[in-house]
Protein backbone atom coordinates (compact mmCIF):
# COMPACT_ATOMS: atom_id res chain seq x y z
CA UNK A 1 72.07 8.35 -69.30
CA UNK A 2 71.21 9.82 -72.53
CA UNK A 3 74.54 12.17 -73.53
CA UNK A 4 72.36 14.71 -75.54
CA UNK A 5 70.42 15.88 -72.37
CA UNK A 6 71.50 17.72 -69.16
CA UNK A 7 72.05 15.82 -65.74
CA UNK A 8 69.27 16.11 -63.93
CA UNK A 9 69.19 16.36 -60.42
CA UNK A 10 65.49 16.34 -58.23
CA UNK A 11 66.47 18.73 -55.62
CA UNK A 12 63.17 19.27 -52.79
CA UNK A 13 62.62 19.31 -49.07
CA UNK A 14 59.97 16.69 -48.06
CA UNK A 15 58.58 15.67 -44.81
CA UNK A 16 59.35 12.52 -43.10
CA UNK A 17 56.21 10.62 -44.80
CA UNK A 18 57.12 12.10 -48.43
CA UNK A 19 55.08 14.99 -48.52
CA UNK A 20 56.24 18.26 -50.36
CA UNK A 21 53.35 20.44 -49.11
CA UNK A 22 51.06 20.75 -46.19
CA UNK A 23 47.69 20.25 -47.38
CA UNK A 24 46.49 19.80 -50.61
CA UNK A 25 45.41 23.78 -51.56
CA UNK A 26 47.60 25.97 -53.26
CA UNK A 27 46.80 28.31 -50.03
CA UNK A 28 49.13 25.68 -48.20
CA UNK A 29 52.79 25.63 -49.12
CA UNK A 30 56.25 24.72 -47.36
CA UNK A 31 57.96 27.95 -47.83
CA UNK A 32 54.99 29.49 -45.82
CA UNK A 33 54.00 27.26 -43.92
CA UNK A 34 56.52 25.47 -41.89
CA UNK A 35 58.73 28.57 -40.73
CA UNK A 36 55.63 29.00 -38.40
CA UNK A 37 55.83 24.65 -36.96
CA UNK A 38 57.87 24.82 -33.78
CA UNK A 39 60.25 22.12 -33.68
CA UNK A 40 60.94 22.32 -37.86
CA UNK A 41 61.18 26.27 -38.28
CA UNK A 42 64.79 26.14 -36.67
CA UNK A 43 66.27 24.03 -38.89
CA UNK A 44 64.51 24.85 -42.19
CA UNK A 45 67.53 27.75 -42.91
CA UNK A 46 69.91 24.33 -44.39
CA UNK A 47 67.28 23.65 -46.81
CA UNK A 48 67.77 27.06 -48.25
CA UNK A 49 71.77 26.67 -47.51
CA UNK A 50 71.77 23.51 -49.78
CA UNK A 51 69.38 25.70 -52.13
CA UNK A 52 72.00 27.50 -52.85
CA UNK A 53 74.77 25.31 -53.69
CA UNK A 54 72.46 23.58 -56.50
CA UNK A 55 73.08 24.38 -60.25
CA UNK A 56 72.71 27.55 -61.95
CA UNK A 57 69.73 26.28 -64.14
CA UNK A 58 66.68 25.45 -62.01
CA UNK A 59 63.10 23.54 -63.67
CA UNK A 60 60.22 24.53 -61.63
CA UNK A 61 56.47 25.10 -62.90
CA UNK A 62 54.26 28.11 -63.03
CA UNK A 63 52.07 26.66 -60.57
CA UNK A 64 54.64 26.63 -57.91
CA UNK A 65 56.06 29.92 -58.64
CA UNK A 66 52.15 31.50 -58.94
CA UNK A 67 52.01 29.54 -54.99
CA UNK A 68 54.84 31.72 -53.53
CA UNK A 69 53.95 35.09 -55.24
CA UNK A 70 55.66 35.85 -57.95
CA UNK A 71 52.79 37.61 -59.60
CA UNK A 72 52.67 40.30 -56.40
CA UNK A 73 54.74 43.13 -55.32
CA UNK A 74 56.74 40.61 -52.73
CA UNK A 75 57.85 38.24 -55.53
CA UNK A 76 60.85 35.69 -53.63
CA UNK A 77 62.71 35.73 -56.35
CA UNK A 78 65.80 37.26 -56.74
CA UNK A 79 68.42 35.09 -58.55
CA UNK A 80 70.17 37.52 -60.71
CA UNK A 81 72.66 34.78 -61.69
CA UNK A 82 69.91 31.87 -62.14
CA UNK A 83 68.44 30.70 -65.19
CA UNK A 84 64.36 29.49 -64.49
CA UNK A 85 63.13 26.53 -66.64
CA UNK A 86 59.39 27.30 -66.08
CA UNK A 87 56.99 24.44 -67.40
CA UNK A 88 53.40 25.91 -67.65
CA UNK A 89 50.07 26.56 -69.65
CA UNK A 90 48.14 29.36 -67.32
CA UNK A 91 49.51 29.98 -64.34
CA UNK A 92 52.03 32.48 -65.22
CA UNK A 93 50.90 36.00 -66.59
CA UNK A 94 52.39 39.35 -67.04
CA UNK A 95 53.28 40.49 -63.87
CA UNK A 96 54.81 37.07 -62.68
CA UNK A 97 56.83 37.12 -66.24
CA UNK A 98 58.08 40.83 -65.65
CA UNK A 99 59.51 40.12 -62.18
CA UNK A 100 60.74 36.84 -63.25
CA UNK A 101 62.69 38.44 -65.74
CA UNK A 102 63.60 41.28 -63.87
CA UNK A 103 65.48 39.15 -60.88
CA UNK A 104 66.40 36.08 -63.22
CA UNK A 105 69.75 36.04 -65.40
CA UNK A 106 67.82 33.88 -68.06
CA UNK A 107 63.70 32.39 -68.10
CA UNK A 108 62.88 29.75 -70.49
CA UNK A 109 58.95 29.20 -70.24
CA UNK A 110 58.04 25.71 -71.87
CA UNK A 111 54.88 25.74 -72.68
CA UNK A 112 52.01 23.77 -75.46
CA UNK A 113 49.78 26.82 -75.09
CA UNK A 114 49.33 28.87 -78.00
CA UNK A 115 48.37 31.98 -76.48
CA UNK A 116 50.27 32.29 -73.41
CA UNK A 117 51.46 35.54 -72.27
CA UNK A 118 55.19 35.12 -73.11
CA UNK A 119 54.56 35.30 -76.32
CA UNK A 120 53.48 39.24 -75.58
CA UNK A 121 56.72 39.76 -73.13
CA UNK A 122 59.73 41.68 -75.02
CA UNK A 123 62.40 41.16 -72.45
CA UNK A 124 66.02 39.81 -74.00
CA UNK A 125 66.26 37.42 -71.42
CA UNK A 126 63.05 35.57 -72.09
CA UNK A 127 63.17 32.47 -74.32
CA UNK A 128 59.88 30.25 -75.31
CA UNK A 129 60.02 26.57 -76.14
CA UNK A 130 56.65 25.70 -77.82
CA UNK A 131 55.41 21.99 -78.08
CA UNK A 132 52.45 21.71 -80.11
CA UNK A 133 50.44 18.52 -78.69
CA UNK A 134 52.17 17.46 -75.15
CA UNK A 135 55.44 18.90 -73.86
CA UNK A 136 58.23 16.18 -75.29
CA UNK A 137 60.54 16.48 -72.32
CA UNK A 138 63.42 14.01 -73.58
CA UNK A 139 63.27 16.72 -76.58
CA UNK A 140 63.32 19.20 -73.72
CA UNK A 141 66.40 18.34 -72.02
CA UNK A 142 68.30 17.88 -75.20
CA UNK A 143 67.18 21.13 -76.26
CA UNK A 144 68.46 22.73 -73.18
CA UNK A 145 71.96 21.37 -73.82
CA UNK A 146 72.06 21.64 -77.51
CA UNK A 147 70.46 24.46 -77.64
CA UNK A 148 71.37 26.69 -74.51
CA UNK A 149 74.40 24.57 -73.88
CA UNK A 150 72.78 23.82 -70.37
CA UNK A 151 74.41 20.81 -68.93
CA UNK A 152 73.02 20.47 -65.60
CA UNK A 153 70.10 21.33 -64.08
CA UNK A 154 68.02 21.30 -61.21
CA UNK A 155 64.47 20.19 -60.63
CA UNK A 156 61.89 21.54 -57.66
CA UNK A 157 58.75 20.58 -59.14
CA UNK A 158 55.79 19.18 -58.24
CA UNK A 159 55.16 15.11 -57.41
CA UNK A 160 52.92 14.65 -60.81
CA UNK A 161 55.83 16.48 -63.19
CA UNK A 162 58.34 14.34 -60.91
CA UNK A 163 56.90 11.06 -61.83
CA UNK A 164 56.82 11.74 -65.38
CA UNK A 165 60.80 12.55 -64.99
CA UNK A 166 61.59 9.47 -62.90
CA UNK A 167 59.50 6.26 -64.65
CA UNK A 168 61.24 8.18 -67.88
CA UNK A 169 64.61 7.80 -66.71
CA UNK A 170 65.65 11.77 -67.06
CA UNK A 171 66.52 12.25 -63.74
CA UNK A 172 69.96 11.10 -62.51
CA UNK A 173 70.51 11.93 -58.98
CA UNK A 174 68.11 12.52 -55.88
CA UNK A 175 69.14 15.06 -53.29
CA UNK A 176 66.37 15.00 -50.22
CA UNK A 177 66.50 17.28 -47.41
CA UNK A 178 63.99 15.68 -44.84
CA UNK A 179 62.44 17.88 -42.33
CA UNK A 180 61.21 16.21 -39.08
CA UNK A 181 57.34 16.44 -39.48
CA UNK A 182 54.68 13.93 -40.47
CA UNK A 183 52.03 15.67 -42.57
CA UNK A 184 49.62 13.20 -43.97
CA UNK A 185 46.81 13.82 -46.05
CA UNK A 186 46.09 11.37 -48.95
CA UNK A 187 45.59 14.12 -51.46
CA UNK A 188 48.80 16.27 -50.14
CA UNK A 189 51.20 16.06 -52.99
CA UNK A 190 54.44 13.18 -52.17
CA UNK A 191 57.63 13.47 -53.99
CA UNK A 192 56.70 11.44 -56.85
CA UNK A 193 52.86 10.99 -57.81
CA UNK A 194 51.33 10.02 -60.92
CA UNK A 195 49.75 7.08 -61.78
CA UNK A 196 49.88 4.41 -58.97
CA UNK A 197 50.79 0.44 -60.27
CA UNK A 198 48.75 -2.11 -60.56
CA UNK A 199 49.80 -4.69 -62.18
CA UNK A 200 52.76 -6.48 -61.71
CA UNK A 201 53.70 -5.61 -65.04
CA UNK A 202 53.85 -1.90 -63.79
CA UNK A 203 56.29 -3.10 -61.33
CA UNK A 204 58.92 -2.66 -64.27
CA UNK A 205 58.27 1.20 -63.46
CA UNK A 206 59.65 1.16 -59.55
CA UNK A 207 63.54 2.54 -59.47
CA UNK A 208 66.28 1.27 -57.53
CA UNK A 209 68.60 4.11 -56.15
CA UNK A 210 72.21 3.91 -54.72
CA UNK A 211 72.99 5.79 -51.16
CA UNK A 212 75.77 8.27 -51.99
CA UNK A 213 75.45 10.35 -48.86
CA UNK A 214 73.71 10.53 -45.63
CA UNK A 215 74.22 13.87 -43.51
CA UNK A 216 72.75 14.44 -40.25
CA UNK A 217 71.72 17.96 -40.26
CA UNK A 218 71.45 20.21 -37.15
CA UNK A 219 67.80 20.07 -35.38
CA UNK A 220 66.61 16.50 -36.79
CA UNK A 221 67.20 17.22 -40.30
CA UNK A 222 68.62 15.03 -42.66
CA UNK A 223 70.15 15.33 -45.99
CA UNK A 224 69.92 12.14 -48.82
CA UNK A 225 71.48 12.34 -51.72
CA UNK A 226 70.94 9.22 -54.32
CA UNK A 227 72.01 7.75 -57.85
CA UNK A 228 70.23 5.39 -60.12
């Protein structure tokens, strides 16, 4: 592990077959979607237990948090003692940046778009990291610590932003709630997407993990947790 960067830990609730969604539309999500499955709603409350216990810094995108409402009158989030790494070009705009920083202790939008809306927003707890080509996200990380003396953090993105974090070594440990479902659907999001191998040259880009934990939840759930 690079010292000058947070620990990273991947933090999501996937399905038996990997996925972290259920379908392949934003209109489809997990947090609205699978408190109405019988035989997963009554167990889904640990995933949200566990939520809890994670760090006080959390990376998510503005895709996800545009998917469960933000931008609307019955915005989810209410972390008053959370800081929100938010990763995102267009999905974000005033209204999901007011109540964001209205029910967040700290929001840090990272974004490579000159004219997005934070860059209009006057709240004190708002803080922009700007990349001019491509986000650098090693740079990212080490700016989080360095900077905002952030030394762990969590990470509930999406399976694209996931690869990028995994086949660049910055994250460091895997906690997996699995919920007893298979979901299918080749073009439903999995826990780490990207660019599939091909060669066996790409092979180089698989990780090995260690088994730190294994908890049998209550209802068929089950909670992994992993190092590299």
């Amino acid at each position: 592990m690079d010292k000058k960067r947070s620990f990273n830990t991947l933090f999501l609730l996937v399905s038996v077959d990997g996925k972290i969604s259920t379908g392949m539309v934003d209109e489809r999500d997990f947090d609205k979607d699978l408190k109405n499955i019988n035989g997963v709603k009554e167990g889904l409350h640990q995933y949200y237990d566990l939520e809890k216990e994670t760090d006080s810094v959390s990376l998510n995108t503005g895709r996800v948090m545009m998917k469960i409402g933000v931008h609307t009158q019955n915005n989810p989030i209410h972390c008053p003692n959370v800081t929100f790494v938010i990763i995102d070009n267009s999905h974000l705009n005033m209204d999901g940046l007011d109540n964001l920083c209205d029910n967040l202790k700290k929001l840090i939008i990272v974004t490579n778009n000159d004219s997005h809306p934070a860059f209009k927003c006057n709240h004190r707890n708002l803080d922009i990291i700007k990349y001019n080509d491509e986000n650098d996200f090693l740079n990212l990380f080490r700016v989080l610590k360095e900077r905002f003396k952030i030394e762990r953090v969590t990470i509930q993105s999406g399976g694209t932003l996931n690869s990028i974090f995994i086949r660049n070594n910055l994250v460091d440990k895997v906690s997996l709630v699995i919920s007893p479902c298979l979901i299918g659907g080749k073009l439903t999001s999995t826990l780490v997407d990207g660019e599939s191998l091909v060669t066996s040259e790409d092979l180089e880009k698989i990780k090995s993990l260690k088994l730190e934990k294994v908890e049998r939840l209550n209802d068929s759930y089950i909670h992994l947790v992993y190092s590299f």
